[in-house]
PDB file of N, CA and C in Angstrom:
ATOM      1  N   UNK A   1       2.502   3.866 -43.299  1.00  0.00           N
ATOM      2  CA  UNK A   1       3.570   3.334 -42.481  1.00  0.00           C
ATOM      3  C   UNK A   1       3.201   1.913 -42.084  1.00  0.00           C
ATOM      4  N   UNK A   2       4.613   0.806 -41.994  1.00  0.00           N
ATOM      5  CA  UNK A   2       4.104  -0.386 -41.485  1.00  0.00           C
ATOM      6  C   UNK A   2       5.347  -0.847 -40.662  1.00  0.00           C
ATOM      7  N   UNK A   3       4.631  -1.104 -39.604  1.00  0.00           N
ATOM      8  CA  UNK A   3       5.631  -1.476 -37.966  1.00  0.00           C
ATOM      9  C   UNK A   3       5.472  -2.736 -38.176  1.00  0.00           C
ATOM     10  N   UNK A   4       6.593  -3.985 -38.553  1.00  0.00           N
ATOM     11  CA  UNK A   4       6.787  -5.763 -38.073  1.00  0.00           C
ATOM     12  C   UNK A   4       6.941  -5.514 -36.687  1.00  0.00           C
ATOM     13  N   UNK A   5       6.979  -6.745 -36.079  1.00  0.00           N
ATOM     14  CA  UNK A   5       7.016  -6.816 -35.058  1.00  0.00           C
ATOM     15  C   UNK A   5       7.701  -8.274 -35.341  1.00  0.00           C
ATOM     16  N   UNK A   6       9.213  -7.883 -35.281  1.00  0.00           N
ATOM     17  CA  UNK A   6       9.966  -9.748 -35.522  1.00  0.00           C
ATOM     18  C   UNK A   6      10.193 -10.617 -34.117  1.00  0.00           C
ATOM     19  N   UNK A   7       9.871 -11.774 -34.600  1.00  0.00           N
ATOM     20  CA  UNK A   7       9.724 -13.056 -33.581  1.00  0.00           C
ATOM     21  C   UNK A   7      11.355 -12.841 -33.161  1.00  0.00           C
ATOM     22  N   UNK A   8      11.418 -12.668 -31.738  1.00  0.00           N
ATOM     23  CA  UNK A   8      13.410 -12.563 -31.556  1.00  0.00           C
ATOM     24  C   UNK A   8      14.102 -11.409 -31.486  1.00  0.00           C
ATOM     25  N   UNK A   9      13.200 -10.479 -32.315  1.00  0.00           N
ATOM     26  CA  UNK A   9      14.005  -9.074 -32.497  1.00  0.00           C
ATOM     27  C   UNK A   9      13.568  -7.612 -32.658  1.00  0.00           C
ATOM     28  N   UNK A  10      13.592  -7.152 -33.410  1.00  0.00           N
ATOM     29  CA  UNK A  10      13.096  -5.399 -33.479  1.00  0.00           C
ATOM     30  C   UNK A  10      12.420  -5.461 -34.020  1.00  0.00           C
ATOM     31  N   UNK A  11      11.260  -3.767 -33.810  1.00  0.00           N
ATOM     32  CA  UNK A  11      10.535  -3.688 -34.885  1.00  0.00           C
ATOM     33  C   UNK A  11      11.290  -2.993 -35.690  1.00  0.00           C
ATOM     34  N   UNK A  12      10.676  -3.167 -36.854  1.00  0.00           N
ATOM     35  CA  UNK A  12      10.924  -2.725 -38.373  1.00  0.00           C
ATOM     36  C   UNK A  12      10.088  -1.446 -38.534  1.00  0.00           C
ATOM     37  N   UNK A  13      10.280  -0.131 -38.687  1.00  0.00           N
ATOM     38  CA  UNK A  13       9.457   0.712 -39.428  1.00  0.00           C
ATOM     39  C   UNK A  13       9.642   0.891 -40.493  1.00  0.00           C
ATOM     40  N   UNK A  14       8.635   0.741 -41.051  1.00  0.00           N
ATOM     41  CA  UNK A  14       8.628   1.452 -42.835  1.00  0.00           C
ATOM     42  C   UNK A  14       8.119   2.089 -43.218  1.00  0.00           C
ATOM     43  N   UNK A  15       7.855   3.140 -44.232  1.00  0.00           N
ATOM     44  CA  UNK A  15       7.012   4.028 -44.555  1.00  0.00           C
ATOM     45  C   UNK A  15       7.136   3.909 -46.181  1.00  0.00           C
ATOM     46  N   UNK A  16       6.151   4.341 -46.755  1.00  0.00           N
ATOM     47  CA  UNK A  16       6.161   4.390 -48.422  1.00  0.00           C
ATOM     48  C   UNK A  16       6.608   5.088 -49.230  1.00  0.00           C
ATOM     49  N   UNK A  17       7.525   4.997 -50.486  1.00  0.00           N
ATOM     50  CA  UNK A  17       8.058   5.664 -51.213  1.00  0.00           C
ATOM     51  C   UNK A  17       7.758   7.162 -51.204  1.00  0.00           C
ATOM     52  N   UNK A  18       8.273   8.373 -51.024  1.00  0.00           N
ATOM     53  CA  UNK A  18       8.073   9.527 -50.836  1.00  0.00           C
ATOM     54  C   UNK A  18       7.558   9.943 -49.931  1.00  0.00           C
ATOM     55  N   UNK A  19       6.882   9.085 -48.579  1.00  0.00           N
ATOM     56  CA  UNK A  19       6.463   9.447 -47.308  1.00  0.00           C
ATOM     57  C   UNK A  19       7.842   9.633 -46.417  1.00  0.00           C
ATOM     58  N   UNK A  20       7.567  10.835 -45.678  1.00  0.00           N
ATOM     59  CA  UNK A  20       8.820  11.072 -44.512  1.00  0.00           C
ATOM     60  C   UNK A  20       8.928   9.867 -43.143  1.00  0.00           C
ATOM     61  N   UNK A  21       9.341   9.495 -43.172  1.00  0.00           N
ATOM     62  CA  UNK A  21       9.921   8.746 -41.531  1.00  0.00           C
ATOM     63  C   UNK A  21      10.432   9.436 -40.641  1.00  0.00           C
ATOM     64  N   UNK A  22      10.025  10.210 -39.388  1.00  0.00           N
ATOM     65  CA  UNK A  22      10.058  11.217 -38.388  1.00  0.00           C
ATOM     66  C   UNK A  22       9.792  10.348 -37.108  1.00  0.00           C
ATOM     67  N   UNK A  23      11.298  10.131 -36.213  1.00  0.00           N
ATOM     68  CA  UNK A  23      11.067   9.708 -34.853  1.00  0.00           C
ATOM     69  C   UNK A  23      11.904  10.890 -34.001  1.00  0.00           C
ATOM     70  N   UNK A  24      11.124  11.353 -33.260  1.00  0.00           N
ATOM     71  CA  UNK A  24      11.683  12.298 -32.335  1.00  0.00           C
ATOM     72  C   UNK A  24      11.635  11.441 -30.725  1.00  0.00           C
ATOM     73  N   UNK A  25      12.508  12.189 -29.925  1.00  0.00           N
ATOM     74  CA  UNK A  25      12.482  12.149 -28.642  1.00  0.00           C
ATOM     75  C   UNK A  25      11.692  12.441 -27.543  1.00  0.00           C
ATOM     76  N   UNK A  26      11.772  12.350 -26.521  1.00  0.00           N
ATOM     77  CA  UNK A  26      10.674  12.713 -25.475  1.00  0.00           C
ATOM     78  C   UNK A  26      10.152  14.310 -25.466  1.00  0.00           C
ATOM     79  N   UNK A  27      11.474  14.671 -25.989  1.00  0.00           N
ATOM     80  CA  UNK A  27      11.278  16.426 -25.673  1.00  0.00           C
ATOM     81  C   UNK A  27      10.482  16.517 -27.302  1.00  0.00           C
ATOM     82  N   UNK A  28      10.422  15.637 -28.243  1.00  0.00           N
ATOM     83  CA  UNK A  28      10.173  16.300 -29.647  1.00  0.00           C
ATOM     84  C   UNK A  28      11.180  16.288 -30.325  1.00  0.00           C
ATOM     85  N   UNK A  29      12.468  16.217 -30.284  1.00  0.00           N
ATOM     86  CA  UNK A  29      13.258  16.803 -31.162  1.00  0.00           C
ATOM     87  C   UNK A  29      13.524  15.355 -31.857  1.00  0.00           C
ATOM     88  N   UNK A  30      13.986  15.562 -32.912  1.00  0.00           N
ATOM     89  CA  UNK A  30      14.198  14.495 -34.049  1.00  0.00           C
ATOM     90  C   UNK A  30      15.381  13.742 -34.331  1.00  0.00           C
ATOM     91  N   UNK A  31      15.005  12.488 -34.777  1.00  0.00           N
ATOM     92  CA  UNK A  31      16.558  12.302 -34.791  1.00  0.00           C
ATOM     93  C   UNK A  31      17.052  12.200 -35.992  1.00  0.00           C
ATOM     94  N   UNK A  32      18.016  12.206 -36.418  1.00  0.00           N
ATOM     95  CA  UNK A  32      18.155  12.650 -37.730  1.00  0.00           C
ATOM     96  C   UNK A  32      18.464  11.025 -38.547  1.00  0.00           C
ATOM     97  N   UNK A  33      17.922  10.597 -39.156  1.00  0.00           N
ATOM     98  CA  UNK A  33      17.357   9.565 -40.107  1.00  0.00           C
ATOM     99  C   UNK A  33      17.982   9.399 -41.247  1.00  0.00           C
ATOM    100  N   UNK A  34      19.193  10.182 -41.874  1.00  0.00           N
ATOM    101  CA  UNK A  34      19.646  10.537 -43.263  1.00  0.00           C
ATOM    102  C   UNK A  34      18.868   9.847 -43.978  1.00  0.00           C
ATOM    103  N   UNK A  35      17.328  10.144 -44.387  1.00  0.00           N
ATOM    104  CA  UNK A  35      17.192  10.024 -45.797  1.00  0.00           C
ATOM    105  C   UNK A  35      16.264   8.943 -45.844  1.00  0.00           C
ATOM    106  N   UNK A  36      16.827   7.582 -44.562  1.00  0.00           N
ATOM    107  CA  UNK A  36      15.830   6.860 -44.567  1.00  0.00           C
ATOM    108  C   UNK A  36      14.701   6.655 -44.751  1.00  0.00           C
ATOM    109  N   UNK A  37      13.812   5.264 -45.120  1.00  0.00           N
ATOM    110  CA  UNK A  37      12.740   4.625 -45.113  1.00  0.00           C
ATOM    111  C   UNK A  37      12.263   3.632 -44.121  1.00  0.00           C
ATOM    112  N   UNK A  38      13.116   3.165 -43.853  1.00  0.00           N
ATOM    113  CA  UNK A  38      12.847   1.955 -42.980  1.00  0.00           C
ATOM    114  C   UNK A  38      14.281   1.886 -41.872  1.00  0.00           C
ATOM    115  N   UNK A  39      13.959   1.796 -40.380  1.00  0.00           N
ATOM    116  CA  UNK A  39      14.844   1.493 -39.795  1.00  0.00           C
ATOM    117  C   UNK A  39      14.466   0.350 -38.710  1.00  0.00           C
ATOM    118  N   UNK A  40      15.189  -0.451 -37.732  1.00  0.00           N
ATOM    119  CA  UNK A  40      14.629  -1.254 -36.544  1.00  0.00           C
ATOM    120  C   UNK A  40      15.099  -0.077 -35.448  1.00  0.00           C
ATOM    121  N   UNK A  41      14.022  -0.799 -34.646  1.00  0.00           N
ATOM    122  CA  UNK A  41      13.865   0.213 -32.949  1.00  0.00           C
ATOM    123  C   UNK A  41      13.724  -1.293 -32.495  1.00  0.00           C
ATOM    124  N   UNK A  42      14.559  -1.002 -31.349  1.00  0.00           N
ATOM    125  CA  UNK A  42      15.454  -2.290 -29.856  1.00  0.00           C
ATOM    126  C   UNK A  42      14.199  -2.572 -29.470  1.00  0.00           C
ATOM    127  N   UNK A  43      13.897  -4.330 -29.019  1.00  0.00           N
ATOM    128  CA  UNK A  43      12.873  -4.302 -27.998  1.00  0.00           C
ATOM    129  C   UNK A  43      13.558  -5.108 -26.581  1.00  0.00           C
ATOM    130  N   UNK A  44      14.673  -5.038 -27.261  1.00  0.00           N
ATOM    131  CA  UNK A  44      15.068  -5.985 -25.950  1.00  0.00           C
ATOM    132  C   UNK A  44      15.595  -5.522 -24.623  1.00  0.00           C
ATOM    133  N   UNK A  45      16.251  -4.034 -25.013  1.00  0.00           N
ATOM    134  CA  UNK A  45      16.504  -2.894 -24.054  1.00  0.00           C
ATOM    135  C   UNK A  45      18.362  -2.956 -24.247  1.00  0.00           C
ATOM    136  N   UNK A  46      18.694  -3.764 -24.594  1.00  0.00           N
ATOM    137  CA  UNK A  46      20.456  -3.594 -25.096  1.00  0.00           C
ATOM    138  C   UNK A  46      20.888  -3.002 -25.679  1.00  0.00           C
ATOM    139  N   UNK A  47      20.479  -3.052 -26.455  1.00  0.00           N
ATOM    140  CA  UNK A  47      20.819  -1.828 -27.554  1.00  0.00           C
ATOM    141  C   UNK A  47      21.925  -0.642 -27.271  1.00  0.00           C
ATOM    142  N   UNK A  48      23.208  -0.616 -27.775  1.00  0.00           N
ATOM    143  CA  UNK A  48      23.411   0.533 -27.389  1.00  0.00           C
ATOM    144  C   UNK A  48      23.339   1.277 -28.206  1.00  0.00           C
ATOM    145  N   UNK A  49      22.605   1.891 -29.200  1.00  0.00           N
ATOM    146  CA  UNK A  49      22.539   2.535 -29.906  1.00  0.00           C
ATOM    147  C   UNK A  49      20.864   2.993 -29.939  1.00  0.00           C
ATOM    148  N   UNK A  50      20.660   2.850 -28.798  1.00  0.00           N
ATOM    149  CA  UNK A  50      18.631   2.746 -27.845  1.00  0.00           C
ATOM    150  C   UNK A  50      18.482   4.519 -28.620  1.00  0.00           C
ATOM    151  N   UNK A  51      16.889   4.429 -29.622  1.00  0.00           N
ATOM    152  CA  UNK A  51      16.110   3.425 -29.591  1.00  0.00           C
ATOM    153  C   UNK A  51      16.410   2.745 -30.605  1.00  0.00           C
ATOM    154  N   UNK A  52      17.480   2.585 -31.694  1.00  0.00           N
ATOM    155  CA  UNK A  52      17.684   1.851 -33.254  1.00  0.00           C
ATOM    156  C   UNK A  52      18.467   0.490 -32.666  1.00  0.00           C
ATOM    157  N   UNK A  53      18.013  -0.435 -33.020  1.00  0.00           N
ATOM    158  CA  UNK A  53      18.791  -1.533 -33.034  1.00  0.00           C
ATOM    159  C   UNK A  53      19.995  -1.951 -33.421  1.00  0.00           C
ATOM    160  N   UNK A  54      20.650  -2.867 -32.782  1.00  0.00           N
ATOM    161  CA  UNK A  54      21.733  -2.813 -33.407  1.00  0.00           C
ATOM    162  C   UNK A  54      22.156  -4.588 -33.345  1.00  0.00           C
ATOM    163  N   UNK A  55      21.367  -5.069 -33.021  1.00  0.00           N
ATOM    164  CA  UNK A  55      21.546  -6.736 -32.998  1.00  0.00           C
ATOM    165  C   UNK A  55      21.889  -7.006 -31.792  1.00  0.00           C
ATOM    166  N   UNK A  56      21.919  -6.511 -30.719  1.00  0.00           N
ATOM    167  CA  UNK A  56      21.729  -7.222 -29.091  1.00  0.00           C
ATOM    168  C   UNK A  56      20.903  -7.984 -28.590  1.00  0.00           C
ATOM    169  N   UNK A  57      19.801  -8.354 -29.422  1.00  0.00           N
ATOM    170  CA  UNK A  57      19.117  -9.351 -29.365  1.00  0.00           C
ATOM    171  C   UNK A  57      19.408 -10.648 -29.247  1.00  0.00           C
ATOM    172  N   UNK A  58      20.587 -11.075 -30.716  1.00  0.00           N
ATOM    173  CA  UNK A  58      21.410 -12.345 -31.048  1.00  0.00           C
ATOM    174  C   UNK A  58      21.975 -12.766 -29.888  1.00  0.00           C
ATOM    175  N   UNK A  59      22.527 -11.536 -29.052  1.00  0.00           N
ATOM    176  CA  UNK A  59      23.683 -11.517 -28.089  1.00  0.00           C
ATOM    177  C   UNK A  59      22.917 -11.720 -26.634  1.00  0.00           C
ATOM    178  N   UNK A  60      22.125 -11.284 -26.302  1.00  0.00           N
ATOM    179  CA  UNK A  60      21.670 -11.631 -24.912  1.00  0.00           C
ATOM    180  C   UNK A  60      20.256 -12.591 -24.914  1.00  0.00           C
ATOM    181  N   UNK A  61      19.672 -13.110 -25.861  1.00  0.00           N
ATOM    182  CA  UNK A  61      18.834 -14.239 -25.667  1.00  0.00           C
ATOM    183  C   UNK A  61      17.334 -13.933 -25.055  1.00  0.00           C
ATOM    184  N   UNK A  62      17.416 -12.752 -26.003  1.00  0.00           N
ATOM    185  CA  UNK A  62      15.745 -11.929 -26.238  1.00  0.00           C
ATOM    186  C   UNK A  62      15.366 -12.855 -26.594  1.00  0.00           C
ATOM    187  N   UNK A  63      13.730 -13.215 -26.253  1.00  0.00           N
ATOM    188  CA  UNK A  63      12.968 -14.246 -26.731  1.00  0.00           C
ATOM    189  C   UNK A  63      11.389 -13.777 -26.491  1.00  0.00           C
ATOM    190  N   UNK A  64      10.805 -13.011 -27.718  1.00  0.00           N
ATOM    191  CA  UNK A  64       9.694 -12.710 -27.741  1.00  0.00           C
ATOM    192  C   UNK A  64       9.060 -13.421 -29.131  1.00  0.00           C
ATOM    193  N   UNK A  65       8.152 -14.259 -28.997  1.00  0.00           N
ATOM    194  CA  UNK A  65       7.075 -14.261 -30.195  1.00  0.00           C
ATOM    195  C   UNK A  65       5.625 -13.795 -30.337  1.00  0.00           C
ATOM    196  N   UNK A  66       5.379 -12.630 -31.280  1.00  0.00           N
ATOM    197  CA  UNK A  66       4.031 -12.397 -31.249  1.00  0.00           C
ATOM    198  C   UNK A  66       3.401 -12.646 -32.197  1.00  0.00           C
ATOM    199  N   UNK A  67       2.023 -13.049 -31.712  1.00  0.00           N
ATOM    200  CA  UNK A  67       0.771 -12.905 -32.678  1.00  0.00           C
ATOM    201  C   UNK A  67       0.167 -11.867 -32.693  1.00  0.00           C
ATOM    202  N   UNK A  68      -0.673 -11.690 -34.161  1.00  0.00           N
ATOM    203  CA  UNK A  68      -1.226 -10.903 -34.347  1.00  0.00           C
ATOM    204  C   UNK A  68      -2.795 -10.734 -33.806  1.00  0.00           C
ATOM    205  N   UNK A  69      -3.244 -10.218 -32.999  1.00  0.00           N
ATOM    206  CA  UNK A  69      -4.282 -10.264 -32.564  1.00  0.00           C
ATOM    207  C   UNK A  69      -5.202  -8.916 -32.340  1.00  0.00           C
ATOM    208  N   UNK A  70      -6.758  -8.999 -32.459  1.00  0.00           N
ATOM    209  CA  UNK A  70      -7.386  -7.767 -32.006  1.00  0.00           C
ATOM    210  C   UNK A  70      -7.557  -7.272 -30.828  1.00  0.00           C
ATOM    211  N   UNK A  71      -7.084  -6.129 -30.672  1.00  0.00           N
ATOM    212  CA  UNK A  71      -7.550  -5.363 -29.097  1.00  0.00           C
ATOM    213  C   UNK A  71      -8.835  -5.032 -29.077  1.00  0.00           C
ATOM    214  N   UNK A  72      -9.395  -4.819 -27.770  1.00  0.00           N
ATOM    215  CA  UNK A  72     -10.406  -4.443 -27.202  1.00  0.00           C
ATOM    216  C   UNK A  72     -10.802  -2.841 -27.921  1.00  0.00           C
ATOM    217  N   UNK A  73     -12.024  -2.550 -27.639  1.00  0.00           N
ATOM    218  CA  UNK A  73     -12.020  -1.083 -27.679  1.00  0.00           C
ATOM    219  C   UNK A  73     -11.889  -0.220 -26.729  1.00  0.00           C
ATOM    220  N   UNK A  74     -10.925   0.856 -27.004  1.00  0.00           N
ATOM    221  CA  UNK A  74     -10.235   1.873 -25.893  1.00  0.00           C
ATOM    222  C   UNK A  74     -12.222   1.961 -25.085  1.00  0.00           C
ATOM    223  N   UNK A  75     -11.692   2.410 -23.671  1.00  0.00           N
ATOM    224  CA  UNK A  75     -12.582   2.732 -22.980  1.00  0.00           C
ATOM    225  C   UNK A  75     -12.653   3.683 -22.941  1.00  0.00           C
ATOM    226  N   UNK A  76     -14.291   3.988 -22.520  1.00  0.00           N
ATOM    227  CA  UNK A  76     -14.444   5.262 -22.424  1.00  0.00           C
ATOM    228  C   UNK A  76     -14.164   6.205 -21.649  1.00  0.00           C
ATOM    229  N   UNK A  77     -13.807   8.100 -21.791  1.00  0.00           N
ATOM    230  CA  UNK A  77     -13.741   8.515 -20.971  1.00  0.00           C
ATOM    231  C   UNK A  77     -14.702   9.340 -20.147  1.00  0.00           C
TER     232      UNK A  77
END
């Protein structure tokens, strides 16, 4: 699987030819994907179609750019 993270807008999930793409809800349950490979999930919170994007980004003047950078290592418990 590979998550973009676009300058302005959603992430992108993708997964590889014959791998399943499975996003469920808080409770678990799934949402149904017809078939898909790749979809965007909202970061801007407009969305009405939360969590898949739907271009509310363009429209309310989301403005995120990220770099790619290394995290720390999780701490211990």
């Amino acid at each position: 699987m590979k998550i973009v993270v676009r300058d302005k807008g959603s992430l992108k999930v993708e997964v590889a030819a014959g791998e399943a793409l499975e996003i469920v809800d808080g409770e678990g349950r799934p949402f149904g994907l017809g078939g898909r490979t790749v979809v965007s999930l909202c970061r801007c919170g407009q969305s009405e179609s939360k969590p898949f994007c739907d271009g509310s980004h363009n429209r309310c003047g989301f403005d995120s750019v990220v770099v790619a950078r290394d995290l720390p290592p999780p701490a211990a418990r």
